[in-house]
PDB file of N, CA and C in Angstrom:
ATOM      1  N   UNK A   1      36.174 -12.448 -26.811  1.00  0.00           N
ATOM      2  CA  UNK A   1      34.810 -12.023 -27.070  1.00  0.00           C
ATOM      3  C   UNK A   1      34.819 -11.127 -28.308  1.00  0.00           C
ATOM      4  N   UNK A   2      33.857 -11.298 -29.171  1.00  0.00           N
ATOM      5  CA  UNK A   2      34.059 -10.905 -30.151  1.00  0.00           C
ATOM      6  C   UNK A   2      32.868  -9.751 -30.413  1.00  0.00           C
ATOM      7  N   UNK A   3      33.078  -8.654 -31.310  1.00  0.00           N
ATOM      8  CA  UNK A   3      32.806  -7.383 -31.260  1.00  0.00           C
ATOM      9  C   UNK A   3      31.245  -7.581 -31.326  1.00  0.00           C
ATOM     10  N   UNK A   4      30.293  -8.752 -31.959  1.00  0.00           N
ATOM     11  CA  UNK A   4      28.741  -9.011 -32.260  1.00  0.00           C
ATOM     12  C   UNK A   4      28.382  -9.695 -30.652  1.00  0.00           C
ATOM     13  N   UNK A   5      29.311 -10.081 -29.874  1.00  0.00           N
ATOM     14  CA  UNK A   5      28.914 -10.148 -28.913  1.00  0.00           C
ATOM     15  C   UNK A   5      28.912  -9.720 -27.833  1.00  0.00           C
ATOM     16  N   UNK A   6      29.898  -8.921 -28.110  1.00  0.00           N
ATOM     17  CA  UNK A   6      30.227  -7.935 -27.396  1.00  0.00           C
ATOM     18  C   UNK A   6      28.699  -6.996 -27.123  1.00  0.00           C
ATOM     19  N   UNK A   7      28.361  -6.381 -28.529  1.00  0.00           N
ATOM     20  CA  UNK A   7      26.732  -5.530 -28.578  1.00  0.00           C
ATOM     21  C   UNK A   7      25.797  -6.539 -28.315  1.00  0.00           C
ATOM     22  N   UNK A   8      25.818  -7.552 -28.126  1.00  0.00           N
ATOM     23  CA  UNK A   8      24.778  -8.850 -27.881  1.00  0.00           C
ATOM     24  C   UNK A   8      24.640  -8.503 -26.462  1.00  0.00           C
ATOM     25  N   UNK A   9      25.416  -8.654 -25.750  1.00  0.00           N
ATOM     26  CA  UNK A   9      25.561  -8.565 -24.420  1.00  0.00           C
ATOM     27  C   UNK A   9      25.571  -6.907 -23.498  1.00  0.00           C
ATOM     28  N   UNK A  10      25.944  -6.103 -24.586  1.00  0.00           N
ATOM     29  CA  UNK A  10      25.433  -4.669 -24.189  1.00  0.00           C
ATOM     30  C   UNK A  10      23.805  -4.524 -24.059  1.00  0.00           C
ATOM     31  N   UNK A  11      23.210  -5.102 -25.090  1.00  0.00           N
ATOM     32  CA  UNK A  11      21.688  -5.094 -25.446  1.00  0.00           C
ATOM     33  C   UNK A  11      20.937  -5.768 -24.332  1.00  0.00           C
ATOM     34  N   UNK A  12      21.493  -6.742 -24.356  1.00  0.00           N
ATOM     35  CA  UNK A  12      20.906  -7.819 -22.805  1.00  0.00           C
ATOM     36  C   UNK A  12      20.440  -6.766 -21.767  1.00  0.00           C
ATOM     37  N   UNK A  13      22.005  -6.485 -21.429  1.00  0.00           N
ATOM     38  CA  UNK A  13      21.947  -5.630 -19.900  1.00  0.00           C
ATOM     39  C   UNK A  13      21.427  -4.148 -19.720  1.00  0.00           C
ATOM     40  N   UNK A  14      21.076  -3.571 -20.974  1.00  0.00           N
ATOM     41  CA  UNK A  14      20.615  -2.431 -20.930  1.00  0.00           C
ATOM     42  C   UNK A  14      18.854  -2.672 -21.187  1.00  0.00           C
ATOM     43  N   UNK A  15      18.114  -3.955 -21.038  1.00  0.00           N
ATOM     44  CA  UNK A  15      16.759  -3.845 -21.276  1.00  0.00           C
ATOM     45  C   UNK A  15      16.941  -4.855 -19.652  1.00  0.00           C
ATOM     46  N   UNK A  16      17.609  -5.141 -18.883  1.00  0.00           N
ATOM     47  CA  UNK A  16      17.224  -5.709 -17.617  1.00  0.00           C
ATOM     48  C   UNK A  16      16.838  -4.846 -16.760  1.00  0.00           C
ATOM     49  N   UNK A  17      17.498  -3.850 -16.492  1.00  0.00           N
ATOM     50  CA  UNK A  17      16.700  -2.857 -15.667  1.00  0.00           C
ATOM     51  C   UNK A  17      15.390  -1.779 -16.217  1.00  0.00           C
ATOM     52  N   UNK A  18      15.486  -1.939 -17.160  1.00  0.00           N
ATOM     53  CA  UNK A  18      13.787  -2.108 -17.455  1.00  0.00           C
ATOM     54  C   UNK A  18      12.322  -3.141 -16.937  1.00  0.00           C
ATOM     55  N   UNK A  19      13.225  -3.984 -16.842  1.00  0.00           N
ATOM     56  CA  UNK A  19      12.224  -5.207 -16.580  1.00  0.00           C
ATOM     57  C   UNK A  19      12.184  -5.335 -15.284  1.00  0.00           C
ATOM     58  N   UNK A  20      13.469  -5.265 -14.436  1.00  0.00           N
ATOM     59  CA  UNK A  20      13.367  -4.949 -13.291  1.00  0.00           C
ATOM     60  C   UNK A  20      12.761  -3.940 -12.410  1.00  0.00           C
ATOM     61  N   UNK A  21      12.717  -2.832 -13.253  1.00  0.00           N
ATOM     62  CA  UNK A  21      11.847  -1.835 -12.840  1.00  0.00           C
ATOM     63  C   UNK A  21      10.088  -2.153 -13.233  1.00  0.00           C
ATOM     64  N   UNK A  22      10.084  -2.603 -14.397  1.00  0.00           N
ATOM     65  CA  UNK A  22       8.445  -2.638 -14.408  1.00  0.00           C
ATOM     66  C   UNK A  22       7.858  -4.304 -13.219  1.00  0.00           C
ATOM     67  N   UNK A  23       9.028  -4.977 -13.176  1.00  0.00           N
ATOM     68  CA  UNK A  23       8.504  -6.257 -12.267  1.00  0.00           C
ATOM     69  C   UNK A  23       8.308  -5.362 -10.492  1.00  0.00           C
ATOM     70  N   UNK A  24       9.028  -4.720 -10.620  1.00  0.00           N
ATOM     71  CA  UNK A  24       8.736  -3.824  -9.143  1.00  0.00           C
ATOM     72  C   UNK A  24       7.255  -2.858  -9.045  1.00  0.00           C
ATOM     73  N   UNK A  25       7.300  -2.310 -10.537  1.00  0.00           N
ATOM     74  CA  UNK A  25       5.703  -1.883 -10.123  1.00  0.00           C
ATOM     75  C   UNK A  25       4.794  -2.511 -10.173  1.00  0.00           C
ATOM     76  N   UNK A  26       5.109  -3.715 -10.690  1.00  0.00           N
ATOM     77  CA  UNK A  26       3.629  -4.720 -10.440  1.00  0.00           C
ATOM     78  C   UNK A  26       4.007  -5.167  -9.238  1.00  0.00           C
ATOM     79  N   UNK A  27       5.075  -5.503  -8.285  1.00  0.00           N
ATOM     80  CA  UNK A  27       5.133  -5.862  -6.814  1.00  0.00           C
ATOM     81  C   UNK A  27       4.546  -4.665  -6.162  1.00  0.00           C
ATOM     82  N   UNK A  28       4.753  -3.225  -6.308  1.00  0.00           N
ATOM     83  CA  UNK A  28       4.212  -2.678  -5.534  1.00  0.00           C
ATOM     84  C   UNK A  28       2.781  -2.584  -5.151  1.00  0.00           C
ATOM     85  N   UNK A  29       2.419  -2.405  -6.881  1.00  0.00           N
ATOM     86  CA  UNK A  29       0.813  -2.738  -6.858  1.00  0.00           C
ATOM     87  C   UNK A  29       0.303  -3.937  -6.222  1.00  0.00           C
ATOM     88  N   UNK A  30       1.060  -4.741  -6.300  1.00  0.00           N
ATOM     89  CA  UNK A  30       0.250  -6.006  -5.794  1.00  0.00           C
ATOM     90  C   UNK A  30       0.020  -6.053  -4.641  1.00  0.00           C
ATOM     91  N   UNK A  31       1.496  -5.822  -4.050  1.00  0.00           N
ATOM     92  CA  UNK A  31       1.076  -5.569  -2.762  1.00  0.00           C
ATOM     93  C   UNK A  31       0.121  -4.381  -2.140  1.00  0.00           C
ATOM     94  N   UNK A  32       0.057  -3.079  -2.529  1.00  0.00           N
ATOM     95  CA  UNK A  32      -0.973  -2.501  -1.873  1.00  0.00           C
ATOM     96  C   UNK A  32      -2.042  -3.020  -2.267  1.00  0.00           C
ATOM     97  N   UNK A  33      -2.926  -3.394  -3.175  1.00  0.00           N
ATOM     98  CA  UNK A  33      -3.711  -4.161  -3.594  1.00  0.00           C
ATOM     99  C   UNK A  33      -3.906  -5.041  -2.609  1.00  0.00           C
ATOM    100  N   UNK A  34      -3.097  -5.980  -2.424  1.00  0.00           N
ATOM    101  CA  UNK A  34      -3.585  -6.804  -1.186  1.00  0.00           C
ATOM    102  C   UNK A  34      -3.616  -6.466   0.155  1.00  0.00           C
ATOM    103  N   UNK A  35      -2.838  -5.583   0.548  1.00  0.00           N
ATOM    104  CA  UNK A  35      -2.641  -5.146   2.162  1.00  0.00           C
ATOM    105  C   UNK A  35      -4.074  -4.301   1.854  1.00  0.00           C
ATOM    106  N   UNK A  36      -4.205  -3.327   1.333  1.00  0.00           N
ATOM    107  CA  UNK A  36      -5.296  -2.284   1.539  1.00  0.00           C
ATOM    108  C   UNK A  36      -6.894  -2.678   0.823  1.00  0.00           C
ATOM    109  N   UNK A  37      -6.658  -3.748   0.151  1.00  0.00           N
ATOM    110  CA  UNK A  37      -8.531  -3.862  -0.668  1.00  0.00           C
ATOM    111  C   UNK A  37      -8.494  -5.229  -0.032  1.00  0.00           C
ATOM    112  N   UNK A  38      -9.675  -5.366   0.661  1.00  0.00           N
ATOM    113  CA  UNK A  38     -10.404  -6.082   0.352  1.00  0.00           C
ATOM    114  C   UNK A  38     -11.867  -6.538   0.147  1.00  0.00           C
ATOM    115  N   UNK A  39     -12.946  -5.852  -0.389  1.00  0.00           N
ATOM    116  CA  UNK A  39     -13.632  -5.574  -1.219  1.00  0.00           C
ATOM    117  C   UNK A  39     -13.644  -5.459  -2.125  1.00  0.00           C
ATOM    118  N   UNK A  40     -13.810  -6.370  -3.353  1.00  0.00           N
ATOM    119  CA  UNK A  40     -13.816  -6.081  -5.158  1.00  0.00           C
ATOM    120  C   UNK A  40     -12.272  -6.046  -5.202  1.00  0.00           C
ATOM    121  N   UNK A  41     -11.376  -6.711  -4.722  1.00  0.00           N
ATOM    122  CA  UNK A  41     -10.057  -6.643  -5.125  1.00  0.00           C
ATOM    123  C   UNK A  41      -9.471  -7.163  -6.219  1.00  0.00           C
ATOM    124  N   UNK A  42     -10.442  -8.400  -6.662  1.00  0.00           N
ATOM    125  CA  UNK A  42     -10.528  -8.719  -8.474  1.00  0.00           C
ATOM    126  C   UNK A  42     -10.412  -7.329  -8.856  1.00  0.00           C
ATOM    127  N   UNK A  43     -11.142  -6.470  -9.186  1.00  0.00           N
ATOM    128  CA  UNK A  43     -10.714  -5.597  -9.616  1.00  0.00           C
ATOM    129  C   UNK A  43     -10.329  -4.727  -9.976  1.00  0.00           C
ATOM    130  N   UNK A  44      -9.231  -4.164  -8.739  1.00  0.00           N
ATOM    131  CA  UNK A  44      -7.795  -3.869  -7.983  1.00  0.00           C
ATOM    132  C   UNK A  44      -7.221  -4.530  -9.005  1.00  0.00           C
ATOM    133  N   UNK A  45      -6.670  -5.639  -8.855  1.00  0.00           N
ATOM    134  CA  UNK A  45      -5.759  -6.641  -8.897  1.00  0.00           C
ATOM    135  C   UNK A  45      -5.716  -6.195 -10.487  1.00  0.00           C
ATOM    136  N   UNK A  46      -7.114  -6.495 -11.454  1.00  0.00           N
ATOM    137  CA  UNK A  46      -6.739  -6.026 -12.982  1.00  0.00           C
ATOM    138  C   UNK A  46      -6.781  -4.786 -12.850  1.00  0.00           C
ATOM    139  N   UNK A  47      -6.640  -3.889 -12.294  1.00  0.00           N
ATOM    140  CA  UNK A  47      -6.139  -2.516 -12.615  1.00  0.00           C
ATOM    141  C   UNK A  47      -4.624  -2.054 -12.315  1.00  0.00           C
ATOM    142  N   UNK A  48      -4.045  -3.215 -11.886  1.00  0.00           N
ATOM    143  CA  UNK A  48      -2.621  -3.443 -10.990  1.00  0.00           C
ATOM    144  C   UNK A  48      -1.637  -3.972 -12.443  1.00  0.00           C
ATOM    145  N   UNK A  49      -2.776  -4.662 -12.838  1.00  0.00           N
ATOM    146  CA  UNK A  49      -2.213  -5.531 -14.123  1.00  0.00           C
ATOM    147  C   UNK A  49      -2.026  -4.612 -15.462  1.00  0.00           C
ATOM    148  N   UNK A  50      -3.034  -3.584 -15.470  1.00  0.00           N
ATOM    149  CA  UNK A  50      -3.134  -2.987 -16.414  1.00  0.00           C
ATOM    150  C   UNK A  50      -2.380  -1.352 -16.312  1.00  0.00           C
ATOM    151  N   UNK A  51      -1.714  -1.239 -15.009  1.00  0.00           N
ATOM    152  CA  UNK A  51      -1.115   0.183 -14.554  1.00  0.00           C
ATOM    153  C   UNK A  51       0.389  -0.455 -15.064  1.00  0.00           C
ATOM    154  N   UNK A  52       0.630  -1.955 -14.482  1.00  0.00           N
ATOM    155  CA  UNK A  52       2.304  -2.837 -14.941  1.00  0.00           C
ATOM    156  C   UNK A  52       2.025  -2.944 -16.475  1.00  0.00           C
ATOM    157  N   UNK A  53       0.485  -2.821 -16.983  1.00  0.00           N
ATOM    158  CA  UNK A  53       1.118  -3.410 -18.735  1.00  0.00           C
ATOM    159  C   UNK A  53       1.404  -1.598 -19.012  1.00  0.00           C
ATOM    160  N   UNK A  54       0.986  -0.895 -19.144  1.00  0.00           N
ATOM    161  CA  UNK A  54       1.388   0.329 -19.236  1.00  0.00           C
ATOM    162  C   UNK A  54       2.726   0.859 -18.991  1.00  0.00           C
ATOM    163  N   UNK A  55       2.959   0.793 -18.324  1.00  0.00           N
ATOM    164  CA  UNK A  55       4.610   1.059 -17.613  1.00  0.00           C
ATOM    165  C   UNK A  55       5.346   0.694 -18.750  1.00  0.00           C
ATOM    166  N   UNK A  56       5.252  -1.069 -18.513  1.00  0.00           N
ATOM    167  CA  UNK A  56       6.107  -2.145 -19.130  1.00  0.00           C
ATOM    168  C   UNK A  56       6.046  -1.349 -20.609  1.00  0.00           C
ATOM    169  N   UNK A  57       4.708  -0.806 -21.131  1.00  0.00           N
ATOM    170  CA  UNK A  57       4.931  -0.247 -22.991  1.00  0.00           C
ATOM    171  C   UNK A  57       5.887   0.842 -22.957  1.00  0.00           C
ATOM    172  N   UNK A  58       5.623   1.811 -21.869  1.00  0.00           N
ATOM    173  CA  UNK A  58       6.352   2.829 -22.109  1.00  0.00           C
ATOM    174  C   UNK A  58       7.869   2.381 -21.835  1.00  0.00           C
ATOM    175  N   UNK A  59       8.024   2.064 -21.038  1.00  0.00           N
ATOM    176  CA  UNK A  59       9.692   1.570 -20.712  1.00  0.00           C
ATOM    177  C   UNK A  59      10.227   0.975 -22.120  1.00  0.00           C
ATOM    178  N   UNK A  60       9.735  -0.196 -22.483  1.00  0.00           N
ATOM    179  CA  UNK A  60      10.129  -0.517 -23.674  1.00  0.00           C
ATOM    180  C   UNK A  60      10.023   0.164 -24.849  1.00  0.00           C
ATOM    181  N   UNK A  61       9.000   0.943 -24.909  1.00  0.00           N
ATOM    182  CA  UNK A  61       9.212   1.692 -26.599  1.00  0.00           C
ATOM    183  C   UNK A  61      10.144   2.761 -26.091  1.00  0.00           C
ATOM    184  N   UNK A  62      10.499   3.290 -24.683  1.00  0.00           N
ATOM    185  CA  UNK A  62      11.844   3.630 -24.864  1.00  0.00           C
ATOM    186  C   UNK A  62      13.289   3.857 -24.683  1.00  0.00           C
ATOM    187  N   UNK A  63      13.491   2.308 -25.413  1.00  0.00           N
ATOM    188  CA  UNK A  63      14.625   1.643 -25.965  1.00  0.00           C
ATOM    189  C   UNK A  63      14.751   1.822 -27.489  1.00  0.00           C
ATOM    190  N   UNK A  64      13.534   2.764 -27.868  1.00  0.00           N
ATOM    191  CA  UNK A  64      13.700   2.824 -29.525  1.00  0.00           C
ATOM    192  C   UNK A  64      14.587   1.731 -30.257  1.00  0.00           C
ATOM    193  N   UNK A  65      14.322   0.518 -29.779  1.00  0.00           N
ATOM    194  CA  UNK A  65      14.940  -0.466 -30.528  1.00  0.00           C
ATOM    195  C   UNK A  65      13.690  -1.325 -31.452  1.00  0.00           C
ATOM    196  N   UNK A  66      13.327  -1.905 -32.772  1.00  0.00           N
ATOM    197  CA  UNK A  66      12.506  -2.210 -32.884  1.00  0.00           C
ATOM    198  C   UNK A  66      12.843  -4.051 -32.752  1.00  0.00           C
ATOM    199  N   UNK A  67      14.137  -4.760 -32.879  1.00  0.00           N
ATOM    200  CA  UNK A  67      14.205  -6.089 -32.624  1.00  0.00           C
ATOM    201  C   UNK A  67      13.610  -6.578 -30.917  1.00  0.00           C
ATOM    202  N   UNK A  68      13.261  -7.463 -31.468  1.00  0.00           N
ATOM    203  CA  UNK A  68      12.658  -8.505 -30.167  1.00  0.00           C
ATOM    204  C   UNK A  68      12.246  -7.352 -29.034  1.00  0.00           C
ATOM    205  N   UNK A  69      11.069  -6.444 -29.515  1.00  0.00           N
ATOM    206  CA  UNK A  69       9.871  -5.333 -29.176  1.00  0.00           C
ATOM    207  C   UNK A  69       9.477  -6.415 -28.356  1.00  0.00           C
ATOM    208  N   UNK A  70       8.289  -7.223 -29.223  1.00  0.00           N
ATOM    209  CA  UNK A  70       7.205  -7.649 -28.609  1.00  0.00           C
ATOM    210  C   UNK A  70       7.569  -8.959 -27.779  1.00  0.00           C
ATOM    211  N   UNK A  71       9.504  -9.617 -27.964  1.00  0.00           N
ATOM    212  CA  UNK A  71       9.434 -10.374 -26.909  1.00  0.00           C
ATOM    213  C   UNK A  71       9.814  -9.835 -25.795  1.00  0.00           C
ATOM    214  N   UNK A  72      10.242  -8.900 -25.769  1.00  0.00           N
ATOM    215  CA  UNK A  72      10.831  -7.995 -24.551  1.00  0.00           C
ATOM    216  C   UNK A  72       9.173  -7.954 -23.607  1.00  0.00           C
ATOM    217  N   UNK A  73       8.291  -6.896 -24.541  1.00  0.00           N
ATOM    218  CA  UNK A  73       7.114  -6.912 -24.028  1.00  0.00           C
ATOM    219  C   UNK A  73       6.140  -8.106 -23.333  1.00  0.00           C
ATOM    220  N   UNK A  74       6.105  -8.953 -24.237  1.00  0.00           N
ATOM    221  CA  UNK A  74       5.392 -10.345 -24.027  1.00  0.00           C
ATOM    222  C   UNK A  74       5.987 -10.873 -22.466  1.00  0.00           C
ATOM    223  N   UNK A  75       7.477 -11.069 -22.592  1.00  0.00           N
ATOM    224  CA  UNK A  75       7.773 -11.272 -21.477  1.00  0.00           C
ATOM    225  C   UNK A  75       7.718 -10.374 -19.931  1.00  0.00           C
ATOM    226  N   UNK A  76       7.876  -9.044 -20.059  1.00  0.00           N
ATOM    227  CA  UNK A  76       7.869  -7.956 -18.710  1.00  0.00           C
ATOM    228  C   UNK A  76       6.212  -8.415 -18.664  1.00  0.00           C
ATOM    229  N   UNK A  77       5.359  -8.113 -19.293  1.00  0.00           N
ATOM    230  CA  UNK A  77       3.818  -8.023 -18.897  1.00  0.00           C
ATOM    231  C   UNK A  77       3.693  -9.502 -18.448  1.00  0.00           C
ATOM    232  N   UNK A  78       4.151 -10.791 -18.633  1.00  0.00           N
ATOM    233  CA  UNK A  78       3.867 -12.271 -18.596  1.00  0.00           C
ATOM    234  C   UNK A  78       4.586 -12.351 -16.764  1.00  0.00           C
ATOM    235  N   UNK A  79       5.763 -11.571 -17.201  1.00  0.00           N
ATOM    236  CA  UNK A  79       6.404 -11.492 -15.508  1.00  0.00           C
ATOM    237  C   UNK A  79       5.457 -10.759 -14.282  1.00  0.00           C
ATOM    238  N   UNK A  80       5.041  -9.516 -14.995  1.00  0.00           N
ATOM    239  CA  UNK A  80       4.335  -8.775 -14.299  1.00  0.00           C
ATOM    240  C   UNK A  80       3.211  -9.272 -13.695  1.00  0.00           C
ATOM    241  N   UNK A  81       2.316 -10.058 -14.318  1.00  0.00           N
ATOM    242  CA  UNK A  81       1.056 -10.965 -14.335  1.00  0.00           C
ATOM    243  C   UNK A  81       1.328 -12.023 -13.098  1.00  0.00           C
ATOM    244  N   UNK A  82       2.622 -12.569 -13.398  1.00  0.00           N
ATOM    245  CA  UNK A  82       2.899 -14.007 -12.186  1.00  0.00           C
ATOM    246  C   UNK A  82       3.627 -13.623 -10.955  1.00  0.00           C
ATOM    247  N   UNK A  83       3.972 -12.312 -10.971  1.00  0.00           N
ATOM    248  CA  UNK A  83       4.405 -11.507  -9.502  1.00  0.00           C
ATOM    249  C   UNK A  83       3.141 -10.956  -9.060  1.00  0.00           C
ATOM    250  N   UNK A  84       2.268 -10.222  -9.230  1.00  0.00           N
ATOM    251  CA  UNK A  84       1.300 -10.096  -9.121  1.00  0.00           C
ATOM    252  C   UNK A  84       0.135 -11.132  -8.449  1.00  0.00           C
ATOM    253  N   UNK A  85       0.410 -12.256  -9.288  1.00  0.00           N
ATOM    254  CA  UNK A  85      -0.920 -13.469  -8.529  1.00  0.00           C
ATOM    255  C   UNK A  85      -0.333 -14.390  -7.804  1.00  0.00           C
ATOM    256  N   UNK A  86       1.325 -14.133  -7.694  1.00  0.00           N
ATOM    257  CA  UNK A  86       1.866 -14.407  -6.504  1.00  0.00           C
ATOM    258  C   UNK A  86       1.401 -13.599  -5.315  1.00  0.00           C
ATOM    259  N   UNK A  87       2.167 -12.529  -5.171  1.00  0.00           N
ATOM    260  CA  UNK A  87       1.629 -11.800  -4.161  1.00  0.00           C
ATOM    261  C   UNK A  87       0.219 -11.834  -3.609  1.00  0.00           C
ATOM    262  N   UNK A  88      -0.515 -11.995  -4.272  1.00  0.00           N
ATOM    263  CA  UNK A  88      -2.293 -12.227  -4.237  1.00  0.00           C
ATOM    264  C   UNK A  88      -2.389 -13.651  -3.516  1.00  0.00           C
ATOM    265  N   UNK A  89      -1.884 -14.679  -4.163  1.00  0.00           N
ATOM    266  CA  UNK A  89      -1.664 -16.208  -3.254  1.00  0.00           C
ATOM    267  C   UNK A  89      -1.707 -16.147  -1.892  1.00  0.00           C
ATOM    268  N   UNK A  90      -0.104 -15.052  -1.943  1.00  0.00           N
ATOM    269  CA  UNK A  90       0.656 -15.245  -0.334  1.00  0.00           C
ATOM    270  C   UNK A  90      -0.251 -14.695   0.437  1.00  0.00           C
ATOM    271  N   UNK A  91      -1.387 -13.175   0.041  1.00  0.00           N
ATOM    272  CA  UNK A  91      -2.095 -12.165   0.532  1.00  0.00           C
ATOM    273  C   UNK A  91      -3.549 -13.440   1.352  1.00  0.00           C
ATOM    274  N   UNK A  92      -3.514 -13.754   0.177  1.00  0.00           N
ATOM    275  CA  UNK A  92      -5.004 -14.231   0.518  1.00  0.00           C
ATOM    276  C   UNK A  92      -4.584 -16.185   1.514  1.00  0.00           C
ATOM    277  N   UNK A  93      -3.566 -16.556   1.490  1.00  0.00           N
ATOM    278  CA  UNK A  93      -3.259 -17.608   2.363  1.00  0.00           C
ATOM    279  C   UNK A  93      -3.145 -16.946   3.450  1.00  0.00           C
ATOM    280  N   UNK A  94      -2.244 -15.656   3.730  1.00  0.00           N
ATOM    281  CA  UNK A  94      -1.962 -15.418   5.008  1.00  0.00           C
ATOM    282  C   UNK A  94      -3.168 -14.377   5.832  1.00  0.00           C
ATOM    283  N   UNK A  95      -3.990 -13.926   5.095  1.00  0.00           N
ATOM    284  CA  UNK A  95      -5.450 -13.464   5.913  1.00  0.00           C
ATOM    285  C   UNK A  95      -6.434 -15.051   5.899  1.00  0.00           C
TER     286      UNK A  95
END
């Protein structure tokens, strides 16, 4: 393994638990969101979306890295979004 991939692969694993952490606060939200609203939970649900895109900015801007920012971003908020209207699926099949 060679020393560019070596930092290739440092870089990887040090922005996964970022993502892992912001994909958990959109599970949490989602889920209270669904266990506890149901009234106007549309919009719950985008305020669930918009508490995970928040997170997801701050976590990532700090990595003070400026390469592949906005795919890092694009992707945690795109994850965040489809855990989210998962949970909402399972919520609203199983009531």
């Amino acid at each position: 393994m060679s020393a560019s991939e070596t930092t290739e692969a440092a870089k990887v694993s040090w922005h996964l638990p970022r993502l892992i952490i912001a994909w958990a606060v959109a599970a949490v939200f989602g889920t209270l969101v669904t266990l506890f609203v149901h009234e106007s939970r549309f919009q719950w649900l985008a305020l669930a979306v918009g508490v995970s895109t928040l997170v997801t900015f701050a976590l990532q801007l700090g990595t003070a890295q400026r390469e592949g920012f906005i795919s890092r971003l694009a992707f945690s908020i795109s994850g965040s979004v489809v855990i989210i209207a998962f949970i909402d699926v399972v919520g609203t099949l199983i009531n």
